[in-house]
Protein backbone atom coordinates (compact mmCIF):
# COMPACT_ATOMS: atom_id res chain seq x y z
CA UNK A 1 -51.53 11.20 57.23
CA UNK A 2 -52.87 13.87 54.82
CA UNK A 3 -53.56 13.67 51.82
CA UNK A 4 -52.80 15.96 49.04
CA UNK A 5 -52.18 16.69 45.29
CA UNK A 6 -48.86 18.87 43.99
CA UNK A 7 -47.30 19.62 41.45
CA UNK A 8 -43.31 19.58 40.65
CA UNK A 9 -41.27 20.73 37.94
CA UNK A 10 -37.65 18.25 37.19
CA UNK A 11 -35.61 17.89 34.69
CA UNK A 12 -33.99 14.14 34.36
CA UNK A 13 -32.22 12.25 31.11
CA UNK A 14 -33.95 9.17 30.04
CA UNK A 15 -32.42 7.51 27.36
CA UNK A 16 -35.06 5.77 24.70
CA UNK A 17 -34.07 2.64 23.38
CA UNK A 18 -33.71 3.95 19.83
CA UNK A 19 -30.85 6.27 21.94
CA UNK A 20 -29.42 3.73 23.34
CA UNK A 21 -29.15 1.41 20.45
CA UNK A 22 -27.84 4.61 18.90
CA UNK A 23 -24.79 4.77 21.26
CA UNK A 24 -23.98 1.26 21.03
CA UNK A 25 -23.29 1.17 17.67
CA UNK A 26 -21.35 4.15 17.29
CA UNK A 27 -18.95 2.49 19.59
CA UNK A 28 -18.69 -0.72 17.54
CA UNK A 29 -15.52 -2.05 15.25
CA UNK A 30 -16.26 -2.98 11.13
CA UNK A 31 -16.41 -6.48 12.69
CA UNK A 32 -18.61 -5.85 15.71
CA UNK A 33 -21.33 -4.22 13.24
CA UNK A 34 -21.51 -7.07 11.08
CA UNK A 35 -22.01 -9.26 14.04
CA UNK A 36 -24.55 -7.19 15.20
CA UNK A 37 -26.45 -6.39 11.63
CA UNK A 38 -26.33 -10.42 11.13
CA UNK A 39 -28.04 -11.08 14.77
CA UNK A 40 -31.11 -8.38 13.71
CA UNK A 41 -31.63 -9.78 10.41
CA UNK A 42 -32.09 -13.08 11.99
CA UNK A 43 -34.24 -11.64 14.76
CA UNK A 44 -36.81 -8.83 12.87
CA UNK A 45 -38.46 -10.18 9.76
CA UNK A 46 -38.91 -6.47 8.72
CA UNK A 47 -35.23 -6.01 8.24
CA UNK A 48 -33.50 -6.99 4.86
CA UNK A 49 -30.45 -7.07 2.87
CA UNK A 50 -30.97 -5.32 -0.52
CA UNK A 51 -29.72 -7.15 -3.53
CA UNK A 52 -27.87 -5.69 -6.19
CA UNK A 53 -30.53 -5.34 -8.80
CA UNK A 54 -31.86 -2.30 -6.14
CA UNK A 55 -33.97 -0.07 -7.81
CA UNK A 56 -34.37 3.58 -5.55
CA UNK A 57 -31.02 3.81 -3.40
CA UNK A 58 -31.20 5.70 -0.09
CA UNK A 59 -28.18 6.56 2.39
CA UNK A 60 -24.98 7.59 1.71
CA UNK A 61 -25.71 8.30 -2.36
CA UNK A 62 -26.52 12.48 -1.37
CA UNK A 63 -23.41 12.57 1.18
CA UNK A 64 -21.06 10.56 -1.54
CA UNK A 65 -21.25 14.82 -3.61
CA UNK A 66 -17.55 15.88 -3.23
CA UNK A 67 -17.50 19.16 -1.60
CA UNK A 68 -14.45 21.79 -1.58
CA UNK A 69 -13.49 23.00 1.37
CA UNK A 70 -12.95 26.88 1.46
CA UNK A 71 -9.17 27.32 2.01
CA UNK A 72 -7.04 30.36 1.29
CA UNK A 73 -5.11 30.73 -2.14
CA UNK A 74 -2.31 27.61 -2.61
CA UNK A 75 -3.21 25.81 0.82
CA UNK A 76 -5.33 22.92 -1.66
CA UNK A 77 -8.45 21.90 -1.43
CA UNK A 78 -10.73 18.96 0.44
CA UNK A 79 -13.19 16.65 -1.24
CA UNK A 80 -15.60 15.36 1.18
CA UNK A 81 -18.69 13.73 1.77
CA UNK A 82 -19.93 14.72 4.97
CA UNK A 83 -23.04 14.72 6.38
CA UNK A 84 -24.86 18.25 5.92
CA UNK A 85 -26.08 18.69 9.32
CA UNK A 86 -23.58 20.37 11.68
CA UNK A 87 -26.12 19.60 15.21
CA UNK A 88 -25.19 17.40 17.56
CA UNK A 89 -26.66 13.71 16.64
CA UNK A 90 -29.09 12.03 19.55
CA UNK A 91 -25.73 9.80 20.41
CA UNK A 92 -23.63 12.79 21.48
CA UNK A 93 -26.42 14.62 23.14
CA UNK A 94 -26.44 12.02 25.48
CA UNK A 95 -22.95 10.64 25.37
CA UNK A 96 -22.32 10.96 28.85
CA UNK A 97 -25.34 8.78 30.20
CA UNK A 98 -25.43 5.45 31.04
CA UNK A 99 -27.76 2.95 28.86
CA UNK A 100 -30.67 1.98 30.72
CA UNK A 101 -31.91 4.91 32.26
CA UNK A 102 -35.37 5.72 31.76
CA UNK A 103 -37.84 7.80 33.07
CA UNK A 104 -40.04 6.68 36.08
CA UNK A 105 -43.62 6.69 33.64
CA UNK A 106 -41.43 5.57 30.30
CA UNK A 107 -40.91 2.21 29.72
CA UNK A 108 -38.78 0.53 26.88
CA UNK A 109 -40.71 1.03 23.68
CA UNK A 110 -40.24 1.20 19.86
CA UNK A 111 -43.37 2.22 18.77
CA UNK A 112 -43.74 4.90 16.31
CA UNK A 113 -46.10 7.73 15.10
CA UNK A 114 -48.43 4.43 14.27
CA UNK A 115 -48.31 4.73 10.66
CA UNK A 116 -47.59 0.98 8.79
CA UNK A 117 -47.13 2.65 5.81
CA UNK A 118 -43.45 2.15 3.71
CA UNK A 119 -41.77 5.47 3.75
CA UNK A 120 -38.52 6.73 2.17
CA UNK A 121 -36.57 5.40 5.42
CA UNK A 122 -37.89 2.08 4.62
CA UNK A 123 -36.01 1.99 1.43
CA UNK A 124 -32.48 0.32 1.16
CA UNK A 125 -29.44 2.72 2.75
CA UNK A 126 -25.71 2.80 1.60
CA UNK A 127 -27.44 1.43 -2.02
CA UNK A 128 -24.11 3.11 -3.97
CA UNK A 129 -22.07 0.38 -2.16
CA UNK A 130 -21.42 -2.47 -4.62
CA UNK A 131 -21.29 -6.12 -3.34
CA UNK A 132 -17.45 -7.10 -2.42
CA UNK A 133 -15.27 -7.75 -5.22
CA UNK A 134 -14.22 -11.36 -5.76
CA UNK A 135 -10.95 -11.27 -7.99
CA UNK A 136 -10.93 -15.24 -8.74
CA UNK A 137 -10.62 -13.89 -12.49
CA UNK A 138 -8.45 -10.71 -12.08
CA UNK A 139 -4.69 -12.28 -12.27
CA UNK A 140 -3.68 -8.30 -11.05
CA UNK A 141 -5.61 -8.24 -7.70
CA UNK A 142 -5.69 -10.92 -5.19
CA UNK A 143 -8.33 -10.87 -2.40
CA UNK A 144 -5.92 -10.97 0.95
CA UNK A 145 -8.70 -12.57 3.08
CA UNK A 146 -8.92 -15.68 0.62
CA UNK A 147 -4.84 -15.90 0.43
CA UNK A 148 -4.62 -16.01 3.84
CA UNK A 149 -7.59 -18.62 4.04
CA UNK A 150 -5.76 -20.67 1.83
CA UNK A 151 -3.09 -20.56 3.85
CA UNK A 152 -1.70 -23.73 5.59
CA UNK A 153 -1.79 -23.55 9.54
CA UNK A 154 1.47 -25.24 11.14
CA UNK A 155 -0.80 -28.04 12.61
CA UNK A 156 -1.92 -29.03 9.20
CA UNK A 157 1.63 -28.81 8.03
CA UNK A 158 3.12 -31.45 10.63
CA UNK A 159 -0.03 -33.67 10.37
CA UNK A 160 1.07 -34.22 6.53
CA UNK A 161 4.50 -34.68 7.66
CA UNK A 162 3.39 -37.35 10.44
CA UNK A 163 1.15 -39.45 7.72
CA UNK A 164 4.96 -40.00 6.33
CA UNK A 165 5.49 -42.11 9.85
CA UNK A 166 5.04 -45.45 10.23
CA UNK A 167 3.82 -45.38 13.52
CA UNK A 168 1.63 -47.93 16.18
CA UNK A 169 -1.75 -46.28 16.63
CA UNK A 170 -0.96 -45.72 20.02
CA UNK A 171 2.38 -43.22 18.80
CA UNK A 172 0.66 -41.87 16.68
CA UNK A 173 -2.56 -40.52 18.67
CA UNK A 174 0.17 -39.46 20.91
CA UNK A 175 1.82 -37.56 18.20
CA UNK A 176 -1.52 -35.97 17.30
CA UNK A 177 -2.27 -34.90 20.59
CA UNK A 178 1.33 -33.00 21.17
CA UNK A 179 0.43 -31.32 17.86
CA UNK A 180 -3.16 -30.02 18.22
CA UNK A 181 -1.29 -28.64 22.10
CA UNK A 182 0.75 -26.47 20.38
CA UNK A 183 0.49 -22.72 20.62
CA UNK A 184 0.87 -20.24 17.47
CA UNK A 185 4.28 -19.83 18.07
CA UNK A 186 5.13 -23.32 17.54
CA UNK A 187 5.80 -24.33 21.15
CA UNK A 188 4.34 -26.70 24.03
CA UNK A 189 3.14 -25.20 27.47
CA UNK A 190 3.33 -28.21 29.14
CA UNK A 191 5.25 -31.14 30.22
CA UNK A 192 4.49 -35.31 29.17
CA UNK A 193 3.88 -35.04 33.22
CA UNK A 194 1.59 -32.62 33.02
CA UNK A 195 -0.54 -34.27 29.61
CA UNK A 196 -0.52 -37.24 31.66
CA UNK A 197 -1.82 -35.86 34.76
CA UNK A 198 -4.42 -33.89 32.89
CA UNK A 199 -6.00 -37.15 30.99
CA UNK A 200 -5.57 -39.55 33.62
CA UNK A 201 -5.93 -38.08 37.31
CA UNK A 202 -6.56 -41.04 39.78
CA UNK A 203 -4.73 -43.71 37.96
CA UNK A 204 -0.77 -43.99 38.47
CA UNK A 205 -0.19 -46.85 35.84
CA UNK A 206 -2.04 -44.96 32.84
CA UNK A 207 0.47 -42.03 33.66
CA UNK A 208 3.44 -43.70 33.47
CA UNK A 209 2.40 -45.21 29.93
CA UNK A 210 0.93 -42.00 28.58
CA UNK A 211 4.39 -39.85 29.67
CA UNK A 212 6.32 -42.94 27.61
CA UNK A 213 4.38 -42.07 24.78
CA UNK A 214 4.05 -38.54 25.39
CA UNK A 215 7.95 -38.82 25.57
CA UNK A 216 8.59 -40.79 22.05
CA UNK A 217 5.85 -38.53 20.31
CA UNK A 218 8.01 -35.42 21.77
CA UNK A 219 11.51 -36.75 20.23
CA UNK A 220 9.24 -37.39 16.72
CA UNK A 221 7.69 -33.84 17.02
CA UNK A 222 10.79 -31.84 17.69
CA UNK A 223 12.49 -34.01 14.53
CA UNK A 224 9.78 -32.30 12.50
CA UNK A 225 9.59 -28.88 10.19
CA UNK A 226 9.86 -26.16 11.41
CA UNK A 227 12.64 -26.44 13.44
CA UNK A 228 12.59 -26.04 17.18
CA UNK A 229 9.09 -26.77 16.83
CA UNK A 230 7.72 -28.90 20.36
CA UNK A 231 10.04 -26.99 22.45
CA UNK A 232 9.17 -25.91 26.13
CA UNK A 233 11.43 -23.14 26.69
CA UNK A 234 13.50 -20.58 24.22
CA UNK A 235 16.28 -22.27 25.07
CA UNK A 236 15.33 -25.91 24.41
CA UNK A 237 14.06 -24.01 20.80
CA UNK A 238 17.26 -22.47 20.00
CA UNK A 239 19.16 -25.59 21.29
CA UNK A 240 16.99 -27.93 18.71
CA UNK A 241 17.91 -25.65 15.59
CA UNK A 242 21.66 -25.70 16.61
CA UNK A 243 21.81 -29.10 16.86
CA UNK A 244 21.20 -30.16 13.53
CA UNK A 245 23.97 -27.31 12.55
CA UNK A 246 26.48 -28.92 14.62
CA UNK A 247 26.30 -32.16 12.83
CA UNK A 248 26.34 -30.78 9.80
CA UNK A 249 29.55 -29.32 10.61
CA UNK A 250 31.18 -30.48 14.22
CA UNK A 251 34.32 -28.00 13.58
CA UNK A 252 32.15 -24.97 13.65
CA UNK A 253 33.36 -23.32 17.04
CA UNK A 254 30.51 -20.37 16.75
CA UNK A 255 28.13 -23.34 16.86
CA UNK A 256 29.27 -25.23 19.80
CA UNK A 257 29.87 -22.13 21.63
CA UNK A 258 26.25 -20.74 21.12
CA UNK A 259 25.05 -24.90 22.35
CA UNK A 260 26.93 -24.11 25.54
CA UNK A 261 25.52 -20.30 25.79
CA UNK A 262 22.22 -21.69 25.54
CA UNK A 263 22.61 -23.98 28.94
CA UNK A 264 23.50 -20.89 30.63
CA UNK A 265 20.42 -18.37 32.30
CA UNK A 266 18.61 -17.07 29.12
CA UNK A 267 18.59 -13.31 30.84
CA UNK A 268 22.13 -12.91 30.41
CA UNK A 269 21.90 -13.91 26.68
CA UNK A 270 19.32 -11.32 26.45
CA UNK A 271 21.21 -8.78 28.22
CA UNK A 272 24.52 -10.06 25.93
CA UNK A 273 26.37 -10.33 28.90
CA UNK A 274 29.62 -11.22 26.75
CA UNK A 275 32.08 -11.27 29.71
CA UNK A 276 29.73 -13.41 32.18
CA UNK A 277 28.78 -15.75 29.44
CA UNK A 278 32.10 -15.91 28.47
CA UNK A 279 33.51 -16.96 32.26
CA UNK A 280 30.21 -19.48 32.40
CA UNK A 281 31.25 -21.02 29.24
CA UNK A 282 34.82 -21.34 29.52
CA UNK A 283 35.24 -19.78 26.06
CA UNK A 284 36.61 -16.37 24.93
CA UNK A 285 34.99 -13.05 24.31
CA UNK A 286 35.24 -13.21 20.60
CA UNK A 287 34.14 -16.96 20.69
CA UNK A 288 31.02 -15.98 22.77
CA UNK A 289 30.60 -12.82 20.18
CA UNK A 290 31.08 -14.90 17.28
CA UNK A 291 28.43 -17.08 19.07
CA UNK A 292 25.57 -14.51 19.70
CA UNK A 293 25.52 -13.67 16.11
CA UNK A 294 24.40 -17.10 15.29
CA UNK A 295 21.92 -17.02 17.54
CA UNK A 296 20.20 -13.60 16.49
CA UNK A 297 20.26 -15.65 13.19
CA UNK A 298 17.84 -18.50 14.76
CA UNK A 299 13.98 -18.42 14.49
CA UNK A 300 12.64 -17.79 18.08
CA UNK A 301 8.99 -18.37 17.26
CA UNK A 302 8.79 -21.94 14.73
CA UNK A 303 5.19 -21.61 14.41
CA UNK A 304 5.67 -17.32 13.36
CA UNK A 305 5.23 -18.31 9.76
CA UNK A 306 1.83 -20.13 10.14
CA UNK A 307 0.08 -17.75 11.90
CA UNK A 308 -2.98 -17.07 10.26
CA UNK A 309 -3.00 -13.74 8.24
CA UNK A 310 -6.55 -13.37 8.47
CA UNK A 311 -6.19 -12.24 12.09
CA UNK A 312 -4.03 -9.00 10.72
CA UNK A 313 -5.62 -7.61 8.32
CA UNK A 314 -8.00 -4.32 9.07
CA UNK A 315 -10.46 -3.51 6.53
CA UNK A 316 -10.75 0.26 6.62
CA UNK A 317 -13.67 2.69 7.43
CA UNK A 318 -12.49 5.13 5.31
CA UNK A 319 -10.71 5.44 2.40
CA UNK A 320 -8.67 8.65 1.60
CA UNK A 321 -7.28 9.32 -1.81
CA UNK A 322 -4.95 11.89 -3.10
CA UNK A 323 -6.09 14.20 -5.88
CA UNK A 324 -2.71 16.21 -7.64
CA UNK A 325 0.53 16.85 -5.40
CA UNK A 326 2.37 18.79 -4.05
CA UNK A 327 1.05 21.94 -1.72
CA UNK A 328 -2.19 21.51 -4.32
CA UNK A 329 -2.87 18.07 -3.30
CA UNK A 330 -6.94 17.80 -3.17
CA UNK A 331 -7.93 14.94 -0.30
CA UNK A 332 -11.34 12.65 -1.36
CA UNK A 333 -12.79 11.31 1.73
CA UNK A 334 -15.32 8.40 1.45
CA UNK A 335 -16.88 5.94 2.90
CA UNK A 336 -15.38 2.51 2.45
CA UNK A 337 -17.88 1.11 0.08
CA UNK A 338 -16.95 -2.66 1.60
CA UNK A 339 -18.18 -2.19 5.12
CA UNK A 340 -21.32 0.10 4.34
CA UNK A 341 -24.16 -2.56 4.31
CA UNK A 342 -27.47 -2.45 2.32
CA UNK A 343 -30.18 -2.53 4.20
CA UNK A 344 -34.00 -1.97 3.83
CA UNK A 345 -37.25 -2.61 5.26
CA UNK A 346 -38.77 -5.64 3.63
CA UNK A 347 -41.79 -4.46 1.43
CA UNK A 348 -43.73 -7.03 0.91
CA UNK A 349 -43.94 -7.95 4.71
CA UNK A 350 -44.38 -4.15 5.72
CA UNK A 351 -47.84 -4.03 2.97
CA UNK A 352 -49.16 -7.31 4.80
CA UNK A 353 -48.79 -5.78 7.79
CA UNK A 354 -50.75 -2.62 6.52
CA UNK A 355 -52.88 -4.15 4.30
CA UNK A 356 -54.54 -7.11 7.78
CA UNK A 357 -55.19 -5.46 11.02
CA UNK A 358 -55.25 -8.58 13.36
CA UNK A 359 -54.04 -10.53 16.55
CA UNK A 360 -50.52 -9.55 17.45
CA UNK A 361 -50.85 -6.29 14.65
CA UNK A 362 -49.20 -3.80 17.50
CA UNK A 363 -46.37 -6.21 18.56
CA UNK A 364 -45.62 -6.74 14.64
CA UNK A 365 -45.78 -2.55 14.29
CA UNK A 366 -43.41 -2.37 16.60
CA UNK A 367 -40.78 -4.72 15.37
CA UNK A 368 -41.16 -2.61 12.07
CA UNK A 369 -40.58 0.21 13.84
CA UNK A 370 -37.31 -1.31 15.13
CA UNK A 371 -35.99 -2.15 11.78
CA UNK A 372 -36.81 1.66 10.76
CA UNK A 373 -34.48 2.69 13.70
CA UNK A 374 -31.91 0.19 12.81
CA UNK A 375 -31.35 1.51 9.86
CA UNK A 376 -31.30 5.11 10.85
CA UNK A 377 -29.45 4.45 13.72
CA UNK A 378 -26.34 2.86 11.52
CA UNK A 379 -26.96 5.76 8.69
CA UNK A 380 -26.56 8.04 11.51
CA UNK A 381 -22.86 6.24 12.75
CA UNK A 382 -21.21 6.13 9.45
CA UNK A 383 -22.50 10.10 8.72
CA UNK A 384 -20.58 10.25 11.87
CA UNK A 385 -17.42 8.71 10.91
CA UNK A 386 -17.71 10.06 7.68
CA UNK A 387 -17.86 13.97 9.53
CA UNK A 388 -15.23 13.24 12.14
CA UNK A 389 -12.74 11.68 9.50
CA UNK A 390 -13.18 14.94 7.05
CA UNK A 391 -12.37 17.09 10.06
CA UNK A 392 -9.07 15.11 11.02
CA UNK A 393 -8.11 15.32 7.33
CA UNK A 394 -8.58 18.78 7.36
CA UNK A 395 -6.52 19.81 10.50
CA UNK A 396 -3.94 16.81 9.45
CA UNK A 397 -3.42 18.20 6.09
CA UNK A 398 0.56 18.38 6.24
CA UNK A 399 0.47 14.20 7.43
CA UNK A 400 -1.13 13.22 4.50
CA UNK A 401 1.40 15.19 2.00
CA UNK A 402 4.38 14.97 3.96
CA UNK A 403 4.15 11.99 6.41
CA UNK A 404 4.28 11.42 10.21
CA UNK A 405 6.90 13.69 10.95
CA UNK A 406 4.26 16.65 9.78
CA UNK A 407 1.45 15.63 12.07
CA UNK A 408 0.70 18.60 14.57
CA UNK A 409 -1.05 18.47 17.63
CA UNK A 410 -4.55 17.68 18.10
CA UNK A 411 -7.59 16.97 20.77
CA UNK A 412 -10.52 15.50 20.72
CA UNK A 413 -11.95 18.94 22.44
CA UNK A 414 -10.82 20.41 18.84
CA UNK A 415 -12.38 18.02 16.86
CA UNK A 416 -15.28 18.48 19.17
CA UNK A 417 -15.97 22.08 19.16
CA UNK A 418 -15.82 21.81 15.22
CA UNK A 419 -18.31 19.34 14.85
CA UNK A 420 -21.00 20.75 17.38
CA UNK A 421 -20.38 16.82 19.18
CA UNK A 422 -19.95 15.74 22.74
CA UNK A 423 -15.91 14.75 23.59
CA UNK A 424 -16.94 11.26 24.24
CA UNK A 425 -19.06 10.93 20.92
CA UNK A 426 -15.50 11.61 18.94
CA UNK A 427 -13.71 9.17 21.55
CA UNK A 428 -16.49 6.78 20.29
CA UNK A 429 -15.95 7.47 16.82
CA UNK A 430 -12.34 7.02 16.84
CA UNK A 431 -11.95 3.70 18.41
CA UNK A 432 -11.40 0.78 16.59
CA UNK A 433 -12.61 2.53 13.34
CA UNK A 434 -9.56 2.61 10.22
CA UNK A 435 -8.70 5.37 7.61
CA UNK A 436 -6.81 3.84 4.57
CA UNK A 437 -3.93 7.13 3.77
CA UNK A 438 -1.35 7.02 1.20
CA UNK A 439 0.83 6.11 4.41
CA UNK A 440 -0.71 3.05 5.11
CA UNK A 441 -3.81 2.04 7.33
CA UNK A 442 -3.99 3.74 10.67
CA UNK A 443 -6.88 4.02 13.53
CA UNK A 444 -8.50 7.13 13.98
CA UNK A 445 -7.29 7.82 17.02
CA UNK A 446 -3.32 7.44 15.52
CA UNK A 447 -4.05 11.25 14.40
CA UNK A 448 -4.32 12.44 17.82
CA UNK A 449 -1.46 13.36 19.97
CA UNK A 450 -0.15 15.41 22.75
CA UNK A 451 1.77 18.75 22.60
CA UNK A 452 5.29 19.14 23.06
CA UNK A 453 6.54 23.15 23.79
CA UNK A 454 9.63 24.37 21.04
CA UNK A 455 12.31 26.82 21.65
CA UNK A 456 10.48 28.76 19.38
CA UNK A 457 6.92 28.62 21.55
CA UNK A 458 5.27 26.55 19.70
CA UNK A 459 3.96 23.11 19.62
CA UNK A 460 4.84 19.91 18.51
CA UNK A 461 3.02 16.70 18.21
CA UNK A 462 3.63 13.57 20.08
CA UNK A 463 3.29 11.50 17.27
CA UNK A 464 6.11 13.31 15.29
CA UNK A 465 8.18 13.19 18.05
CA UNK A 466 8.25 9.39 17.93
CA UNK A 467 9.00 9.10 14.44
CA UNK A 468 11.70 11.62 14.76
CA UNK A 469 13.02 9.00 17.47
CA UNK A 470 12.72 5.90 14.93
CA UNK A 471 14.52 7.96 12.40
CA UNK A 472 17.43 8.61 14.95
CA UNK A 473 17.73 4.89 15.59
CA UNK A 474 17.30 3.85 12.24
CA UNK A 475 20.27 6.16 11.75
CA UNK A 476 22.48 5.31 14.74
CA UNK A 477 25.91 3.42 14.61
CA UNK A 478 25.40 0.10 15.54
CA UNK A 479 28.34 -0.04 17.81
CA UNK A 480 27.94 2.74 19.74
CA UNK A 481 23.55 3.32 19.64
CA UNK A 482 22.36 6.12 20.87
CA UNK A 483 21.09 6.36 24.65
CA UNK A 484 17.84 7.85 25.92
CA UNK A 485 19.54 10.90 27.03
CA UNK A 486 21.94 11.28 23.77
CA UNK A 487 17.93 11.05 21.84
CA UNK A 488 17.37 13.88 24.18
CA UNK A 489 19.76 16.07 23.65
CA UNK A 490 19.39 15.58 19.95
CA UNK A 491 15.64 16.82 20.12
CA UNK A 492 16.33 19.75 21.87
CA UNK A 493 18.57 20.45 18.63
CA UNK A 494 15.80 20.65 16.73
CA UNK A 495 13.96 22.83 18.95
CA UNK A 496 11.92 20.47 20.48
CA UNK A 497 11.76 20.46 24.87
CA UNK A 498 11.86 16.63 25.58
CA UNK A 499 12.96 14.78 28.59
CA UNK A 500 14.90 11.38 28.70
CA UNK A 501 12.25 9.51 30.69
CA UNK A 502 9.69 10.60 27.87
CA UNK A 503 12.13 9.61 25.68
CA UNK A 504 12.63 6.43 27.10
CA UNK A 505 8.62 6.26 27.24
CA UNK A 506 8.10 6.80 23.45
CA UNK A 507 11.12 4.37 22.52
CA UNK A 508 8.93 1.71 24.70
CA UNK A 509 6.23 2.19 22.90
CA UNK A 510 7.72 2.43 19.55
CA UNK A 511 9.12 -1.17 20.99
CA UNK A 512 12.42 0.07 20.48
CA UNK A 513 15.26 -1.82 22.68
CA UNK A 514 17.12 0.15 25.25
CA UNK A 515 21.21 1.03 23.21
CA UNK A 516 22.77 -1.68 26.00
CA UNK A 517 20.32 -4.40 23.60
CA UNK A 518 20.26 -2.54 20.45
CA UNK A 519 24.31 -2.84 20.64
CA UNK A 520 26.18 -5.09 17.57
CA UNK A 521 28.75 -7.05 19.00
């Protein structure tokens, strides 16, 4: 074979790791972030947490200058604080590439220009973010988090009730065992049989004890608050909280009837099948009426009410306030100070490391290195956020003044071509990130929506149309609701071209029942 030298000219991505690292966060929630920030503090010595005695601030203090958009005469103004520079940011110039790819001579490196020396990127960023509030003192604001820590979970709250028991050990480990198996609704997904197959496998004799206890501890359970709390089915829940209403009054012929509706197939209570119930039950229609209004009274979920709140709540990216009203209204987009975090390079570890040259000096350069990109990296995502949630404001205008029913349609291409950003860098942006409104709390990708065509050739937005559905509904007789088709026709009264199986699709997702459920007996 011959030998030979040649040259060849290609073009290929690679993606650094300061790129990739890029990308990934971009893509991550509030609570992702923190997870991540925490696992690089503990990792890179370099990286630090600033304290609130910070003396030069760096990050978002130059972006936090409210700006004024340009708008014509009456339409109101913007104040923003977006990031100055309208090119594409490294995550969006490679948005489309998969992590990992490198060149065939480049290999994963975070070394810099080679400089130790503590620059202005080394200095604390997002230092105009004050340390979260605690309101122990403040009677007027209440931090949700630590109301809802201080909550009582519904295991807790039968434990206390069992230490009123006087109970054999054995009953009551039994006891304690059916109560740490429940789920958060309050109920049991399994059978004594089951428990007792589950702890004790090979031996027949242990089963039959532990499904006696299992059985007793079930009767004391269920005898518990909440009520219908232990149950296996939604029927053995609803039957538990009847019961108790039956003794308290045996005449009460709505009561028994709803007992005896409850023994019946729970789908045709859920279709309120009146006339099949009715000829299962042996009682009349207005009985079996009568009957089905107790039940919609009845608690299907015991354990609804101890469900930690913590789980709920969304702490917001960014906050949007409203400046004056009416068609004047200025709009201040921020940051939310709370999730911003303060970080910095460490100074006194980044002068060792200039001031001794030793064993293991490059290594140590490069972790510094990688707590410089850190912190660039998550400057660079919030600038991001911060641009992409000015530019929804912007084109949203109407939503935040007049509500859902104003949004109009809008793209991500839109959003986009504004920016100077790859599509997929704004569908990174907008996932699992939160903009607190006037309205309430809504994701970032709430303000996007299809187009619907008008009689009059326009558009309308997908979003509107669904609250223009809730506010039929919320309207509607409750004897004689309004079908998917009546919605429908009622749209197309307002100008707007919609078909009953979207219709029907929007009312699904709004989790709207279909008029044959929505029905009042």
């Amino acid at each position: 074979m011959k030998q030979g030298l040649s040259l060849r000219v290609s073009q290929h991505l690679a993606l650094t790791p300061q790129l990739q690292q890029s990308i990934r966060l971009l893509q991550l929630s509030t609570l992702e972030l923190g997870q991540e920030i925490q696992q690089m503090l503990d990792d890179n010595p370099f990286l630090d947490v600033q304290g609130e005695d910070a003396g030069d601030e760096f990050g978002i203090a130059t972006s936090d200058a409210p700006r004024v958009a340009d708008e014509p005469e009456g339409e109101g103004s913007f104040e923003s604080t977006p990031a100055a520079t309208p090119a594409e940011t490294p995550s969006s110039a490679a948005a489309d590439a998969e992590p990992g790819e490198f060149g065939a001579d480049e290999s994963p490196s975070w070394e810099g220009d080679g400089t130790t020396e503590t620059v202005a990127d080394d200095g604390e960023w997002g230092g105009d973010a004050p340390a979260a509030r605690r309101n122990n003192n403040d009677d007027d604001e209440v931090d949700a988090t630590e109301l809802a820590r201080g909550s009582e979970s519904l295991q807790s709250w039968l434990h206390r009730q069992a230490l009123a028991l006087r109970l054999s050990e054995e009953d009551s480990v039994a006891l304690r065992y059916l109560i740490e198996s429940l789920n958060d609704d309050g109920y049991l997904e399994e059978s004594p049989e089951q428990m007792a197959q589950g702890l004790a496998p090979e031996d027949l004799e242990q089963q039959e004890e532990l499904v006696h206890r299992f059985t007793m501890a079930l009767r004391l359970l269920q005898s518990l608050d909440p009520p219908g709390v232990g149950a296996r089915t939604l029927a053995e829940c609803l039957t538990l909280q009847l019961k108790p209403m039956l003794e308290d009054d045996p005449g009460d012929e709505a009561v028994g009837t709803a007992l005896k509706i409850c023994r019946q197939p729970i789908d045709l209570l859920a279709k309120r099948d009146v006339k099949r119930l009715a000829n299962a039950t042996g009682e009349s229609e207005a009985n079996v009426k009568a009957a089905i209004g107790v039940i919609t009274r009845l608690e299907p979920k015991p354990g609804r009410r101890f469900v930690d709140v913590e789980r709920n709540i969304v702490v917001p990216d960014v906050l949007v306030t409203q400046v004056g009203r009416g068609t004047r209204a200025n709009f201040r987009v921020q940051l939310n100070p709370d999730v911003v975090p303060r970080l910095r390079v460490h100074d006194v570890y980044a002068g060792a490391l200039k001031a001794h040259r030793g064993e293991g000096h490059q290594a140590l350069q490069q972790r510094l290195q990688e707590a410089r990109w850190f912190i660039k990296n998550i400057q660079q995502r919030f600038d991001t956020i911060l641009r992409v949630s000015t530019a929804i404001v912007e084109r949203q205008r109407n939503f935040f003044i007049h509500g859902e029913l104003a949004m109009r349609p809008l793209v991500l291409r839109e959003i986009a071509d504004e920016l100077g950003l790859h599509e997929s860098t704004i569908s990174r942006v907008t996932t699992a990130k939160y903009m607190s409104t006037p309205f309430g709390t809504f994701e970032l990708k709430y303000f996007f929506g299809s187009a619907l065509g008008t009689e009059t050739g326009g558009n309308a937005s997908s979003t509107a149309v669904r609250a223009l559905i809730k506010q039929f509904v919320a309207a509607e007789n409750a004897k004689k609701p309004l079908s998917d088709s009546q919605i429908s026709e009622m749209l197309k009264e307002q100008g707007i071209e919609c078909a009953r199986r979207t219709v029907a699709k929007y009312r699904e997702a709004l989790r709207i029942a279909p008029a044959n459920l929505r029905k009042e007996l």
